[in-house]
Protein backbone atom coordinates (compact mmCIF):
# COMPACT_ATOMS: atom_id res chain seq x y z
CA UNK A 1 47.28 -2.33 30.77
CA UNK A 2 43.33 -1.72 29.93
CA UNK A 3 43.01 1.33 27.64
CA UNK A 4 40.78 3.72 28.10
CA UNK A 5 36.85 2.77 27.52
CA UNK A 6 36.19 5.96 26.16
CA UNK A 7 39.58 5.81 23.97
CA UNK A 8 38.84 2.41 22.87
CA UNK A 9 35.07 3.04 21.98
CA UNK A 10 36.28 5.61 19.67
CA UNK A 11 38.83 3.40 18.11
CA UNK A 12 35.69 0.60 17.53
CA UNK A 13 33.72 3.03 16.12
CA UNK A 14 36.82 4.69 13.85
CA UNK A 15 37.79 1.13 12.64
CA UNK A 16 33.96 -0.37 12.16
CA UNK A 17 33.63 2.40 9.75
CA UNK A 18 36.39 0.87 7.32
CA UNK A 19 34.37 -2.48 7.69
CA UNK A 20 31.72 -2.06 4.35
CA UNK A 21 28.06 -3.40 4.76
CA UNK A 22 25.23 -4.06 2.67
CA UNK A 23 22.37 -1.48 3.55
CA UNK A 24 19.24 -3.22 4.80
CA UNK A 25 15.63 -1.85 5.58
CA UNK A 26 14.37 -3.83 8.31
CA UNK A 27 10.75 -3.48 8.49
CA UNK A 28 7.72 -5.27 11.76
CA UNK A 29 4.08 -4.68 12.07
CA UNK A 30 2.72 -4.70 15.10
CA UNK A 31 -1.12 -3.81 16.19
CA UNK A 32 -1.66 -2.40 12.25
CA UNK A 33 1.10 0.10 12.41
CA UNK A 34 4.24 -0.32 10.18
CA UNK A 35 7.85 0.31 11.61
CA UNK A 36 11.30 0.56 9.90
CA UNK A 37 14.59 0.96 10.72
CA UNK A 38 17.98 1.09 8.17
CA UNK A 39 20.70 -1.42 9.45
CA UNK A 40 24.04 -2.48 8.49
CA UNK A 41 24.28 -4.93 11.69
CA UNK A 42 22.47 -7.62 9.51
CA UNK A 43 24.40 -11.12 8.75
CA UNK A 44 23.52 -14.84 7.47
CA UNK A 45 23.60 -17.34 10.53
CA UNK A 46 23.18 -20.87 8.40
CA UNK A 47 21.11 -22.39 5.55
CA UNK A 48 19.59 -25.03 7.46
CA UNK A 49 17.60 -23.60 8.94
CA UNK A 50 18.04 -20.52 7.08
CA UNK A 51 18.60 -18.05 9.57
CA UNK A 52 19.38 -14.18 9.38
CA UNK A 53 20.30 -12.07 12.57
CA UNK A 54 19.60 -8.64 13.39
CA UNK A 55 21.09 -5.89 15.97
CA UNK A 56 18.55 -3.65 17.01
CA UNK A 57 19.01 -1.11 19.82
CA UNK A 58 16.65 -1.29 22.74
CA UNK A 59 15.78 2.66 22.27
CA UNK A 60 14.47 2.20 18.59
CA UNK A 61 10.80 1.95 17.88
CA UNK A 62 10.80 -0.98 15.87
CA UNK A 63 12.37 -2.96 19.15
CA UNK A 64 9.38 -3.68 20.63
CA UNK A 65 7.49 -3.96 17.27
CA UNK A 66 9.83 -7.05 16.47
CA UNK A 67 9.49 -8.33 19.96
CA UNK A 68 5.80 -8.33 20.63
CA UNK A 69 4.68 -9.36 16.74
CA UNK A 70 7.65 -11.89 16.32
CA UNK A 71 8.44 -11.15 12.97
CA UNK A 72 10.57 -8.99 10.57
CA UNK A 73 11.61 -8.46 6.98
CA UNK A 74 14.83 -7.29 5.80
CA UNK A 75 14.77 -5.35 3.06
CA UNK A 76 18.16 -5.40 1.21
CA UNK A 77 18.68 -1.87 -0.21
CA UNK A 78 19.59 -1.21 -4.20
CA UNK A 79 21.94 2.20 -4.60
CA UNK A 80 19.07 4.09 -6.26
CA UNK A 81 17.32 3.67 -2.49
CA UNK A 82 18.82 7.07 -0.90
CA UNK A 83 15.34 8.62 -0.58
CA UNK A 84 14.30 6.09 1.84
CA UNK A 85 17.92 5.76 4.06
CA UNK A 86 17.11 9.55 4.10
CA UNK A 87 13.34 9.22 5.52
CA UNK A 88 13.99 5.96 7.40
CA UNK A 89 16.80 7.17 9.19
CA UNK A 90 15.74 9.83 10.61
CA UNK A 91 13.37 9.54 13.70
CA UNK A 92 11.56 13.27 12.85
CA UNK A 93 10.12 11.88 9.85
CA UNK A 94 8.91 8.73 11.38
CA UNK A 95 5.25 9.94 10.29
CA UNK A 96 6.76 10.16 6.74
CA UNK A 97 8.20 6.80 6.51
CA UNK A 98 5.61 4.49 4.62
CA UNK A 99 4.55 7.20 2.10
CA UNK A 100 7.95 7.15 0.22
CA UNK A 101 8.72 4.49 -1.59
CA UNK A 102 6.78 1.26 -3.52
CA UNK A 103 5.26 -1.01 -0.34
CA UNK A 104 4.03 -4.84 -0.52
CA UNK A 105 2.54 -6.34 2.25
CA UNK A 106 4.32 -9.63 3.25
CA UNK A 107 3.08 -13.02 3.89
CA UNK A 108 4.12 -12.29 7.60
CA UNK A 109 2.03 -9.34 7.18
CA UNK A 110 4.88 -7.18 7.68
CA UNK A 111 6.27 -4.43 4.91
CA UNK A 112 7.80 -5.41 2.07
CA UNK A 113 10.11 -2.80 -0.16
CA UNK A 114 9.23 -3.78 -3.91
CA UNK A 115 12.48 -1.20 -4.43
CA UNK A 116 14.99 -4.09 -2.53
CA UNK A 117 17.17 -6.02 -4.21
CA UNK A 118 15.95 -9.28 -2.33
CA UNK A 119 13.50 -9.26 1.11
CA UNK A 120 14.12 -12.18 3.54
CA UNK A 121 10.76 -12.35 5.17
CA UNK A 122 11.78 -14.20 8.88
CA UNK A 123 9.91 -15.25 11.95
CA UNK A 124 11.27 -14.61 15.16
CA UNK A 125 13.69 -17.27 16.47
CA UNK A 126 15.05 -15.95 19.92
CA UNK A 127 16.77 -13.02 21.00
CA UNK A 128 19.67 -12.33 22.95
CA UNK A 129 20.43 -9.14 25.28
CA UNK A 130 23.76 -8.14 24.51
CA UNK A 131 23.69 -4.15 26.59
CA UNK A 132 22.18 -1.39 24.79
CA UNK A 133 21.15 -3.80 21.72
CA UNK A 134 19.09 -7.26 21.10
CA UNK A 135 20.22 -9.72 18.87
CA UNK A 136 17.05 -11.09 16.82
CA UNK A 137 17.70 -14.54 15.38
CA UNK A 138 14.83 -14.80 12.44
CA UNK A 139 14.08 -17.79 10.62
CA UNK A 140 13.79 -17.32 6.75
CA UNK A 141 9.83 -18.03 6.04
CA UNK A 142 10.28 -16.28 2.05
CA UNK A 143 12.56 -14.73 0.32
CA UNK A 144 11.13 -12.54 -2.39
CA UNK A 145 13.59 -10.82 -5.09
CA UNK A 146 12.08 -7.46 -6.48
CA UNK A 147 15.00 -5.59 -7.85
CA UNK A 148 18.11 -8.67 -8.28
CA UNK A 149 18.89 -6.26 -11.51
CA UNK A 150 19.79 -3.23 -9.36
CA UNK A 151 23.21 -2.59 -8.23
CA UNK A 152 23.44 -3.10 -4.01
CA UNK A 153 24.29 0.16 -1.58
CA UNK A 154 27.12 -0.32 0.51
CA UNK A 155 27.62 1.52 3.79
CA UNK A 156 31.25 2.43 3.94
CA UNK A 157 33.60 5.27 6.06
CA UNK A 158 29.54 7.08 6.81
CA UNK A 159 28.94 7.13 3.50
CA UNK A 160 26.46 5.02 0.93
CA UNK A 161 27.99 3.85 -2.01
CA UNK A 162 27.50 1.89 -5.07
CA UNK A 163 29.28 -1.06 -6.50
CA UNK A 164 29.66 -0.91 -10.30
């Protein structure tokens, strides 16, 4: 017996909030305007290449951005980063985004948080439709380590935490 979609997509979402992430900024360019998004849906593919993926929903701004300028960086978040999951997650204050925060310009030309622990600078590999979201494959071009020092933010039960 099939349960309920509606039941079941409840019960994903319930039990994918026990799973704990790292808290990433993924940042494009495209055109000379900056983008950003905060993900969790971020995960090492392999070393050779070195490869990251990222989940992006088609409805978010910085979709297209990575598709049409085929590149990305991904922005690994310390703890003490709140004031920009705050800003960069919500869509209102999308014209607020870039002024918050300490901002380096890539060698991909796209955003770089000098707040991150590490930023994995990647050029666009392929992408893969999967419904409401793309999968972005991004090859590792750099990876640039501003704040190793810092303690990481974890994403856990829709909270942001800190590991001591």
């Amino acid at each position: 017996m099939t349960e309920n979609p509606i039941i079941l997509a409840d019960a994903y979402r319930g039990g994918m909030r026990q799973l704990a992430a790292g808290v990433c900024l993924i940042t494009a360019s495209y055109q000379g305007q900056p983008g950003g998004m905060i993900a969790t849906a971020v995960t090492s593919v392999s070393a050779e290449p070195p490869t990251l993926l990222v989940c992006v929903n088609r409805s978010a701004s910085l979709f297209a951005m990575i598709a049409e300028s085929g590149r990305f960086c991904v922005n690994v978040l310390s703890a003490d980063a709140q004031a920009l999951v705050d800003v960069f997650s919500n869509s209102a204050r999308r014209d607020e985004r870039f002024q918050h925060g300490e901002w380096l310009m890539a060698a991909n030309g796209t955003p770089l948080c000098a707040e991150s622990l590490v930023s994995f600078e990647c050029s666009l590999a392929k992408t893969m439709d999967w419904h409401t979201h793309a999968i972005f494959l991004g090859e590792v071009t750099a990876v640039l380590h501003p704040r190793s020092d810092a303690a990481p933010m974890v994403y856990h039960d829709r909270g942001f935490h800190q590991l001591v």
